[in-house]
C-alpha atoms as a PDB file:
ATOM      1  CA  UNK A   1       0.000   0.000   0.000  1.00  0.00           C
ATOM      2  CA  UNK A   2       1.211   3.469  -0.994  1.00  0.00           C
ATOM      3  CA  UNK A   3       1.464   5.754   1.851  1.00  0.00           C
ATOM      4  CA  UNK A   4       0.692   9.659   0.736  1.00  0.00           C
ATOM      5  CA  UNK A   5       2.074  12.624   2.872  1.00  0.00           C
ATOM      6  CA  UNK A   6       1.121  15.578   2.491  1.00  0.00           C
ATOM      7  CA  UNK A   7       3.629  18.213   3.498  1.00  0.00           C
ATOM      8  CA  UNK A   8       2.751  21.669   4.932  1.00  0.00           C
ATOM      9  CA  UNK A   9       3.383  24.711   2.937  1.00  0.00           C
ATOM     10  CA  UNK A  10       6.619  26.787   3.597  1.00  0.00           C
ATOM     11  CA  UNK A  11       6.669  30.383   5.295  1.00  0.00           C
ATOM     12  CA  UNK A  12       7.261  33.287   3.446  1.00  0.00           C
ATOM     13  CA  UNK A  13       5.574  34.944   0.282  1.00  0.00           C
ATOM     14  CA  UNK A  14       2.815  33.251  -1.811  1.00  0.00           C
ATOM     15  CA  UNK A  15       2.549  33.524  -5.297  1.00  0.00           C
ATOM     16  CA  UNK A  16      -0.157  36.211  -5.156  1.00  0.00           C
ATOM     17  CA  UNK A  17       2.265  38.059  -2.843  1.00  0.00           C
ATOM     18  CA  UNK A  18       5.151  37.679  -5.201  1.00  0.00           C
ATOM     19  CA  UNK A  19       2.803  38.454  -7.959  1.00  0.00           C
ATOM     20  CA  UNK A  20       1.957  41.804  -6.578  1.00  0.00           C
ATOM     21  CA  UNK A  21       5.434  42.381  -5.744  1.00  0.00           C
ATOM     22  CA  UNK A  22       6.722  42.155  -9.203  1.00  0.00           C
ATOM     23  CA  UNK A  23       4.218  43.947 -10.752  1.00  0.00           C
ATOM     24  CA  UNK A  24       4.471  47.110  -8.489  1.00  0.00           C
ATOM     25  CA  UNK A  25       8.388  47.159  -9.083  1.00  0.00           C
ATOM     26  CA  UNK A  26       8.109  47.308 -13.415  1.00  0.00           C
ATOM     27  CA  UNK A  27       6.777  51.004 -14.034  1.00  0.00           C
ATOM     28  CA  UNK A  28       6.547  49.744 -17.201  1.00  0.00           C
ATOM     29  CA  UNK A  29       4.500  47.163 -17.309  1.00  0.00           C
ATOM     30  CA  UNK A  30       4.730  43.839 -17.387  1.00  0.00           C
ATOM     31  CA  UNK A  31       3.128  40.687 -19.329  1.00  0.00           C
ATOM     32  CA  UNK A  32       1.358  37.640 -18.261  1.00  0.00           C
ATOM     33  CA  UNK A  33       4.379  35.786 -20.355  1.00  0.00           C
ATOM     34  CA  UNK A  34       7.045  37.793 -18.369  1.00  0.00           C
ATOM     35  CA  UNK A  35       5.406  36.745 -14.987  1.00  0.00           C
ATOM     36  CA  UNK A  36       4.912  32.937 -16.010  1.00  0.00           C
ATOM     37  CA  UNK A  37       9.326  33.621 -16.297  1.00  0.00           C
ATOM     38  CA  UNK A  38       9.738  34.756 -13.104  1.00  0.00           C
ATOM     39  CA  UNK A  39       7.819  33.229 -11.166  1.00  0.00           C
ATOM     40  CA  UNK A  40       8.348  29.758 -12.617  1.00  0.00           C
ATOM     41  CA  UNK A  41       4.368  29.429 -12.484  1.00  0.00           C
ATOM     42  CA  UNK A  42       2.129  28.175 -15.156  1.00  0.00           C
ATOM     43  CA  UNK A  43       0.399  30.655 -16.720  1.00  0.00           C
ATOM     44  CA  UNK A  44      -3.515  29.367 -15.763  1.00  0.00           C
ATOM     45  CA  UNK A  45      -2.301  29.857 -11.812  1.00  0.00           C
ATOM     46  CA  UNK A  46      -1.234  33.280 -12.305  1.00  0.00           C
ATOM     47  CA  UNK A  47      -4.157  34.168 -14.396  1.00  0.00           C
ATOM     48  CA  UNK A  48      -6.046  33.350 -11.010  1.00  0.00           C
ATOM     49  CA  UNK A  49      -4.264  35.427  -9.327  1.00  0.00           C
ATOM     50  CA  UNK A  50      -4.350  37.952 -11.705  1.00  0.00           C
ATOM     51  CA  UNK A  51      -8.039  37.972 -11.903  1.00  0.00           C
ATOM     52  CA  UNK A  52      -8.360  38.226  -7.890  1.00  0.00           C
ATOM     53  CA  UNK A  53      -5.518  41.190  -8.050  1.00  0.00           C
ATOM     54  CA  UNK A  54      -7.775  42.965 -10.682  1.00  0.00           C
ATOM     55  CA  UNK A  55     -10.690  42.949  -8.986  1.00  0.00           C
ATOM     56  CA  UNK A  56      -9.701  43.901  -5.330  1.00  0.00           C
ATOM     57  CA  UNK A  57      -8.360  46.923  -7.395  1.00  0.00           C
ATOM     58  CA  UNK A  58      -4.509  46.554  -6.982  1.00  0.00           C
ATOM     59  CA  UNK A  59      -3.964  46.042 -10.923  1.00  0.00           C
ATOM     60  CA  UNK A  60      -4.700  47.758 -13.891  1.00  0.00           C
ATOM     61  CA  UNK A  61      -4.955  46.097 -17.396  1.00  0.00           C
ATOM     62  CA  UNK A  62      -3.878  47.864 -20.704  1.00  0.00           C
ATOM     63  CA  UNK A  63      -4.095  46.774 -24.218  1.00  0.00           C
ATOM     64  CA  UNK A  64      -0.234  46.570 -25.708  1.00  0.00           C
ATOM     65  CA  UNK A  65      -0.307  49.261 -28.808  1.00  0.00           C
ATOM     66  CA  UNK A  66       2.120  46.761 -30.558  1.00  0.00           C
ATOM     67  CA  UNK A  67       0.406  43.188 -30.171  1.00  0.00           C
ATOM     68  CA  UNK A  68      -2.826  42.200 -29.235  1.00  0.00           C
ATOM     69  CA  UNK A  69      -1.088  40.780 -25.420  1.00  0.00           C
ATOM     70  CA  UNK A  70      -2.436  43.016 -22.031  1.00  0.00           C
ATOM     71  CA  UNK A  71      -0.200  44.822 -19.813  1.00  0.00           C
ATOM     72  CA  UNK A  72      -0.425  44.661 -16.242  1.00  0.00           C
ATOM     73  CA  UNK A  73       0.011  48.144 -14.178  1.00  0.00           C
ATOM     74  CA  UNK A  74      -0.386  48.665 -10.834  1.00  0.00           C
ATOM     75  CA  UNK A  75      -3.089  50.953  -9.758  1.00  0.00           C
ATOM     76  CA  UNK A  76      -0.428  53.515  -7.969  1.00  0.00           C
ATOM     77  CA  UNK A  77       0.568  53.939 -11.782  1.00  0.00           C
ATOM     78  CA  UNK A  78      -3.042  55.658 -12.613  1.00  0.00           C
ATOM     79  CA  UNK A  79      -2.800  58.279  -9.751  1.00  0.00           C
ATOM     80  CA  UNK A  80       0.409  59.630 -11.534  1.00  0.00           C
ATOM     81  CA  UNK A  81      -0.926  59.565 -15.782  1.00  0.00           C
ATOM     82  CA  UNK A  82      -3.926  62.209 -16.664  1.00  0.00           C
ATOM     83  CA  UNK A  83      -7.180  61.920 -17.436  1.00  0.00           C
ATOM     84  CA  UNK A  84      -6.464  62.501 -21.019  1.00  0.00           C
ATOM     85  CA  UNK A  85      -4.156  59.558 -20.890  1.00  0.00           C
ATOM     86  CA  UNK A  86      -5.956  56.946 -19.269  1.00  0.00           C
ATOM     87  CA  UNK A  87      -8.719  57.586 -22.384  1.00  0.00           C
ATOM     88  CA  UNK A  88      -6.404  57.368 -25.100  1.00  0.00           C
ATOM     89  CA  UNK A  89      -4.827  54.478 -23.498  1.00  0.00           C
ATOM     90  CA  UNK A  90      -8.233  52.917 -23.132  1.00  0.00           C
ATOM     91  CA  UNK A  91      -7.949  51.534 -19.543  1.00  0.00           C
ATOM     92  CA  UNK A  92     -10.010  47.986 -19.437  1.00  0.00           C
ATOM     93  CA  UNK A  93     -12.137  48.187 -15.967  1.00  0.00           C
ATOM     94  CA  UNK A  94     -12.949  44.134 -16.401  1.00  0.00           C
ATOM     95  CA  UNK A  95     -10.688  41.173 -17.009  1.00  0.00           C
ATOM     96  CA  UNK A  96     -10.718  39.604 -20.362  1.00  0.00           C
ATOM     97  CA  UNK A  97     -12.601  35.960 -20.759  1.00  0.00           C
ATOM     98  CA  UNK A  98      -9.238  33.962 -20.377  1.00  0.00           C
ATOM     99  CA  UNK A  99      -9.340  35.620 -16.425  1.00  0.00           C
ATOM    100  CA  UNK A 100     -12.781  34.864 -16.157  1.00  0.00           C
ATOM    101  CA  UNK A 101     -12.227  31.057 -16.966  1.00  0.00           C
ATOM    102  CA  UNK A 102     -14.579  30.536 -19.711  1.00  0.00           C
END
């Protein structure tokens, strides 16, 4: 018989935690591809996270001008660009189906 033990999580930072933490330190931006690299997570799991982050209100989501990926700001980001900005921009207020899990 196969004995199963489950161990008990380690202390520090969880990935949500991390998440935030990464996305408040690029001013630029950063994509859901460049946070699957750093934190070594697959990209469904951060896309939960993601979609908890966005609607607590700590992250912003932007359309890239280049490619058709999203940008992930945080919200301190908006307090700093204009009004006139944030429309030509075209800030998205809800998460896009792949956060919804449809």
């Amino acid at each position: 018989m196969t004995l199963i033990k489950i161990i008990t999580p380690t202390p520090g930072p969880n990935t949500s935690d991390r998440l935030l933490e990464l996305i408040d330190n690029r001013v630029t931006g950063i994509t859901l591809r460049e946070l699957c690299q750093f934190l070594n997570r697959p990209a469904s799991m951060i896309q939960v996270c993601l979609q908890k982050s966005i609607r607590s209100g700590r992250v912003r989501v932007y359309k890239s001008k280049t490619s058709m990926s999203l940008i992930y700001y945080p919200c301190q980001d908006l307090a700093n660009n204009s009004k006139d900005n944030r429309v030509k921009n075209k800030v998205l207020t809800y998460s896009h189906p792949g956060l919804m899990g449809y």
